[in-house]
Protein backbone atom coordinates (compact mmCIF):
# COMPACT_ATOMS: atom_id res chain seq x y z
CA UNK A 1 0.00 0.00 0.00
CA UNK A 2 1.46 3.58 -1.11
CA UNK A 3 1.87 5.95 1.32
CA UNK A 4 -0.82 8.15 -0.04
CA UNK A 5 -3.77 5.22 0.18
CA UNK A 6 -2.67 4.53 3.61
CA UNK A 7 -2.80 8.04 5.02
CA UNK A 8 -6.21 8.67 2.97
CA UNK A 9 -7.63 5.67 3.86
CA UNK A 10 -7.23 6.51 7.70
CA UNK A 11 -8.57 9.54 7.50
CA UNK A 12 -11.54 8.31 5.67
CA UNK A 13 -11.53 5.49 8.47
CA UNK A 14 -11.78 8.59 11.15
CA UNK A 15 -14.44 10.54 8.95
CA UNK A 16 -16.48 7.49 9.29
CA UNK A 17 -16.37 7.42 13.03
CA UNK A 18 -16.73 10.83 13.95
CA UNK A 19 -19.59 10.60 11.99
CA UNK A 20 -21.22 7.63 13.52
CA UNK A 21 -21.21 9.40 16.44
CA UNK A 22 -17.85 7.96 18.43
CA UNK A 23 -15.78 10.87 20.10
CA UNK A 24 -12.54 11.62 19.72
CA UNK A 25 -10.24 13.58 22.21
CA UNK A 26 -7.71 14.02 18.72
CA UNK A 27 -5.65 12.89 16.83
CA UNK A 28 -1.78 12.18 17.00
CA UNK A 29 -0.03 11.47 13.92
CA UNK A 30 4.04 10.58 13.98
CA UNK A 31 5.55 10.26 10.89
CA UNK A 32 9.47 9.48 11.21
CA UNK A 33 11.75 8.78 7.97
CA UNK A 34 14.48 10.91 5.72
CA UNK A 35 13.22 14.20 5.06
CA UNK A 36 14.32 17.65 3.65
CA UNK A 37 12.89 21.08 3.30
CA UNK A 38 9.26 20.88 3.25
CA UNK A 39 8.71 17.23 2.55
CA UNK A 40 8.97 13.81 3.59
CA UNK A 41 11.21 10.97 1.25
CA UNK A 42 9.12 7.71 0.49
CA UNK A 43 10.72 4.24 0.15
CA UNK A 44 9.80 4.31 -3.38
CA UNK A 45 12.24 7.82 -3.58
CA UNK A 46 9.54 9.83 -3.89
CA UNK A 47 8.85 13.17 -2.08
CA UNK A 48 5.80 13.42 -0.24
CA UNK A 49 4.76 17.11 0.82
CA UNK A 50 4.50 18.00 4.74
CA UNK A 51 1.28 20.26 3.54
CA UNK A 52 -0.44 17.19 1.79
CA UNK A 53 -0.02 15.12 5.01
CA UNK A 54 -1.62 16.79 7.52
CA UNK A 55 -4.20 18.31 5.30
CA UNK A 56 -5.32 14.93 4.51
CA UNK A 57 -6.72 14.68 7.97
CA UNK A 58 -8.53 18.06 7.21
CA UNK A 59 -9.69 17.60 3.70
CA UNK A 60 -13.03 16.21 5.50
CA UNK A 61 -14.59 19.62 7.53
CA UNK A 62 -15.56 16.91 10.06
CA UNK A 63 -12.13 15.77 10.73
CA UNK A 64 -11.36 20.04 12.01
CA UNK A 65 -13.78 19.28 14.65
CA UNK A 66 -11.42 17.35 16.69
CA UNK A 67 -7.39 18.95 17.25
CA UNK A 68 -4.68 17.53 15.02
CA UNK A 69 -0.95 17.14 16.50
CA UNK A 70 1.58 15.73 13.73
CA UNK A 71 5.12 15.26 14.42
CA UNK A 72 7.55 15.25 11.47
CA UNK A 73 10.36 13.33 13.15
CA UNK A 74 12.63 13.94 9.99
CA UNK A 75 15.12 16.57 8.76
CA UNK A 76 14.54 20.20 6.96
CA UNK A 77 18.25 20.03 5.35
CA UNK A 78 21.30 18.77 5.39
CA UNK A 79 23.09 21.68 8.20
CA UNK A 80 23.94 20.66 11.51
CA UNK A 81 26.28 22.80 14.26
CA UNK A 82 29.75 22.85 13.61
CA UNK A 83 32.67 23.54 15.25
CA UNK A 84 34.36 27.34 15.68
CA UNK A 85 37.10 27.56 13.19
CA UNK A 86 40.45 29.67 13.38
CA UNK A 87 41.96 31.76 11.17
CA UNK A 88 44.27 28.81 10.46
CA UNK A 89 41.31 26.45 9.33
CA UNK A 90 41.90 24.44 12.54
CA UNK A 91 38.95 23.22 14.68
CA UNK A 92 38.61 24.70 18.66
CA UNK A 93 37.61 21.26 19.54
CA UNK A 94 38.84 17.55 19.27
CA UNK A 95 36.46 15.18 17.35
CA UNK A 96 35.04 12.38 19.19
CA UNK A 97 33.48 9.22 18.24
CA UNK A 98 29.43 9.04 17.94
CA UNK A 99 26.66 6.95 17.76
CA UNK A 100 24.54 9.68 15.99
CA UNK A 101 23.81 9.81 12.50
CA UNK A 102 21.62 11.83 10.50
CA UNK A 103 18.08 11.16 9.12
CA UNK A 104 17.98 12.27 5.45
CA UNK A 105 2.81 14.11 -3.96
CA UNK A 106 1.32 17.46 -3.33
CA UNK A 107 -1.45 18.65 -1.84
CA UNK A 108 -3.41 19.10 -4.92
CA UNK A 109 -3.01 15.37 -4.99
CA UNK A 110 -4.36 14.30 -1.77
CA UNK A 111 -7.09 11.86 -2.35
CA UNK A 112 -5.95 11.34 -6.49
CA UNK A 113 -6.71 14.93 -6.74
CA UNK A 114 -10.12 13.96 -8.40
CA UNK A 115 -12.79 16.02 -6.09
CA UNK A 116 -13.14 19.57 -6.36
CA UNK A 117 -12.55 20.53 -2.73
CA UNK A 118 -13.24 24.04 -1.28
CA UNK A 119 -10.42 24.49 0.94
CA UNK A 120 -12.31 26.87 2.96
CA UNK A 121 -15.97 27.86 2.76
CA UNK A 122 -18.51 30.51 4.74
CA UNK A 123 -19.63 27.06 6.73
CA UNK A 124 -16.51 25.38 7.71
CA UNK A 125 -13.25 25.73 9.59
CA UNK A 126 -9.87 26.41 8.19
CA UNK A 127 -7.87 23.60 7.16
CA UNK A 128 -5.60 24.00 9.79
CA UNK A 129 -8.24 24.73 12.38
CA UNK A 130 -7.10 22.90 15.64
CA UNK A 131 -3.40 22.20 13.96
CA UNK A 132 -0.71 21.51 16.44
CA UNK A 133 2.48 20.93 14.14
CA UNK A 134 5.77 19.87 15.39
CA UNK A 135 8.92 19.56 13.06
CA UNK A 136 12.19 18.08 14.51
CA UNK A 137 14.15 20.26 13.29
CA UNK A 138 14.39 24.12 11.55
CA UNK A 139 14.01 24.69 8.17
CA UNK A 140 17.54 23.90 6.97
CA UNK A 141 18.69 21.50 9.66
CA UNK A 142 19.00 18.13 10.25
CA UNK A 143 17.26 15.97 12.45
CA UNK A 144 19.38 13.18 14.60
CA UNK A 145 19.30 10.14 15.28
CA UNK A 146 21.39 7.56 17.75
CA UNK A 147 21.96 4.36 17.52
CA UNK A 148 20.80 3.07 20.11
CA UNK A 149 18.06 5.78 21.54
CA UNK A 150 16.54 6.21 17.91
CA UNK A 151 15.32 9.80 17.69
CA UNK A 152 16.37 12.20 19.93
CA UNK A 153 13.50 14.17 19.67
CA UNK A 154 11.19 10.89 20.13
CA UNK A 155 13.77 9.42 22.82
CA UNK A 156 13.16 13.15 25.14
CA UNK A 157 9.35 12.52 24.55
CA UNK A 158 8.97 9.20 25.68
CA UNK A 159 11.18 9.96 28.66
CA UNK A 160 9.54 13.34 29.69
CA UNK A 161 6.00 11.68 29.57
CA UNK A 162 7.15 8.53 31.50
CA UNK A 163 8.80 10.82 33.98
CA UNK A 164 5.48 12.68 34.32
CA UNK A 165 2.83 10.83 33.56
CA UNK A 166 2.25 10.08 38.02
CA UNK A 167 2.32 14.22 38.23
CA UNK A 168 -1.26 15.42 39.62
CA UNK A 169 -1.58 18.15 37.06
CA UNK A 170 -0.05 16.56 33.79
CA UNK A 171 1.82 19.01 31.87
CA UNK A 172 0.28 20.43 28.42
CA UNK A 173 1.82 19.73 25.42
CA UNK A 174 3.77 22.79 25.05
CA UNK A 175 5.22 22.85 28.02
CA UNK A 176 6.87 19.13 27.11
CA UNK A 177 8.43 20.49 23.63
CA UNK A 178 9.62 23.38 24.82
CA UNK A 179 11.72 21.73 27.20
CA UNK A 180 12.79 19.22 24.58
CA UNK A 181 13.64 22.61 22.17
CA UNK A 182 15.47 24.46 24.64
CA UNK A 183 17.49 20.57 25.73
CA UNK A 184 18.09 19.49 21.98
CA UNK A 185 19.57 23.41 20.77
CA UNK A 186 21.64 23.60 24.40
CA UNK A 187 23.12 19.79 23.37
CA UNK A 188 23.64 21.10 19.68
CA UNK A 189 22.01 18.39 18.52
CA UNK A 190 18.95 20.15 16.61
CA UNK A 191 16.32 22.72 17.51
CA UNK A 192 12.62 21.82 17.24
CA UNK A 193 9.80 24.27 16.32
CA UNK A 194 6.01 24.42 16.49
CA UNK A 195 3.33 25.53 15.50
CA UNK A 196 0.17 25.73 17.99
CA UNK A 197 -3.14 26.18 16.20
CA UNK A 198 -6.47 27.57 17.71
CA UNK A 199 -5.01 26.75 21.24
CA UNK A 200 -3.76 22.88 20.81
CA UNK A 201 -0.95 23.85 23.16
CA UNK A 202 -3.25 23.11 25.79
CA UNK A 203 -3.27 19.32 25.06
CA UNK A 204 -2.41 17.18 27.88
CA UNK A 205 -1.69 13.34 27.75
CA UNK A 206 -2.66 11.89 31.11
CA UNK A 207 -2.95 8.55 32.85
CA UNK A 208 -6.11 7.01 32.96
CA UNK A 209 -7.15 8.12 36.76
CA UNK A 210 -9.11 4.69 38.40
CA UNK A 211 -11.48 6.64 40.41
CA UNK A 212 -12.92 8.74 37.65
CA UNK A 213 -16.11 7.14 37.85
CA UNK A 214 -15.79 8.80 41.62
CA UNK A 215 -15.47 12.08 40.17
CA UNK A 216 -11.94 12.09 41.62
CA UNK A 217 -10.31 14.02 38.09
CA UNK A 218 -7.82 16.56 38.58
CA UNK A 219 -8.24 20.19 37.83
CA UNK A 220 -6.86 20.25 34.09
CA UNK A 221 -9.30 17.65 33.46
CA UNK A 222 -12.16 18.71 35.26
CA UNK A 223 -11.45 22.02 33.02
CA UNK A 224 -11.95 19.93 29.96
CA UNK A 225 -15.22 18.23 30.92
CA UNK A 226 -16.35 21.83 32.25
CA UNK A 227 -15.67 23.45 28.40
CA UNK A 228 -17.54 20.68 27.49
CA UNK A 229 -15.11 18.27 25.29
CA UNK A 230 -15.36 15.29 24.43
CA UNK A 231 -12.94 12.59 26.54
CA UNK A 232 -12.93 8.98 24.88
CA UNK A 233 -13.93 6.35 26.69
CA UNK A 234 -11.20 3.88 27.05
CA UNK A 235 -10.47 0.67 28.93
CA UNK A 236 -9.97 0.05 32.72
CA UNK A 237 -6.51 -1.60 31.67
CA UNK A 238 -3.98 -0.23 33.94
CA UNK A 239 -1.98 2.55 32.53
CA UNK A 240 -4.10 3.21 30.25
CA UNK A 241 -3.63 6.31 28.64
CA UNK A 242 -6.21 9.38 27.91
CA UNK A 243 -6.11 12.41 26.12
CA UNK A 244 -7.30 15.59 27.26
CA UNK A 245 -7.84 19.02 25.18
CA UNK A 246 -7.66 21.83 27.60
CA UNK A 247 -7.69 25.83 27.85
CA UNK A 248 -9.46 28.22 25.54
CA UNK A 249 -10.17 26.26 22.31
CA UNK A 250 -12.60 28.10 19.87
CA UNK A 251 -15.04 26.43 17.74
């Protein structure tokens, strides 16, 4: 299956349940491979537009209804921090061996490009209503990888979460990347950026609390329920995870 009939076919998989009525907290879309400026590279050496891939999970008005947060886990060039040089060409440092290495169809052709789709019309949302986009790395600059962590950028996620996932007030979203941005640039590794639509910041990943059916939530969530979003209903499997849109989201 090509990239293109997997990504569509997901989204028309979503469409279909919004629309029969399940609810959806969001969505969270990872995508990690070679990349470079404003586009993803396919298996099949193709280039696959950034643009194209979120707006697929747009194209559908319904699918703006619910917030959006894609991470491209890949690089935006081929520049990474180098070492001060003298005026004798010679390098202020003293190279060391590393495990690191680095990680090198439009939107007018989302869905075969066959439907005549208004972008944006007097009854719907912008396409990037609800957006929360996250790219690994600036426009120019590569994106690392180790060889034995994987991505850094996916590595500091998994370990920030884990760390805080027992917290009583989990942190929101934004508050995670920017201490992975400020971490990554201060390591010289690579310096994230994002882009927080219509208030998406405000996403929080949190535990599944046991004693919800108490009315025991804490105060981020009990903010969501009070703006009156929709929380998933999930499993009683322990550790369970939920995912909770918070803070001043417009319609």
């Amino acid at each position: 299956m090509s990239c293109s009939n997997f990504l569509e076919a997901r989204a028309r998989f979503l469409v279909k349940n919004i629309k029969s009525g399940r609810h959806y907290d969001s969505l969270v879309l990872v995508v990690s491979c070679h990349g470079l400026p404003g586009y993803i590279a396919t298996s099949d050496y193709k280039k696959y537009c950034k643009v194209a891939i979120h707006r697929t999970f747009s194209y559908h008005a319904v699918l703006r209804t619910i917030p959006r947060i894609v991470l491209f886990d890949c690089c935006q060039g081929i520049d990474t921090r180098e070492s001060v040089v003298d005026e004798q060409g010679k390098s202020g440092q003293t190279t060391v061996e590393s495990t690191e290495q680095c990680k090198s169809v439009e939107e007018k052709d989302i869905f075969g490009g066959k439907f005549k789709n208004q972008k944006w019309t007097e009854i719907d949302d912008n396409p990037d209503h609800w957006l929360g986009r996250i790219d690994a790395a600036n426009a120019g600059f590569q994106s690392k990888i180790d060889s034995k962590k994987g991505s850094l950028l996916i590595a500091k996620l998994y370990e920030k979460y884990k760390q805080k996932m027992e917290d009583e007030d989990a942190p929101f979203i934004h508050e995670i990347m920017d201490e992975i941005q400020h971490e990554l640039e201060d390591e010289g590794k690579q310096l994230p950026e994002c882009v927080w639509n219509t208030g998406t910041r405000y996403v929080v990943f949190q535990k599944k609390a046991s004693d919800e059916k108490n009315g025991h939530l804490t105060n981020k969530v009990q903010l969501a329920k009070s703006i009156q979003l929709n929380i998933v209903p999930l499993d009683e499997e322990e550790g369970a995870l939920e995912l909770v849109t918070v803070g001043k989201l417009s319609n």
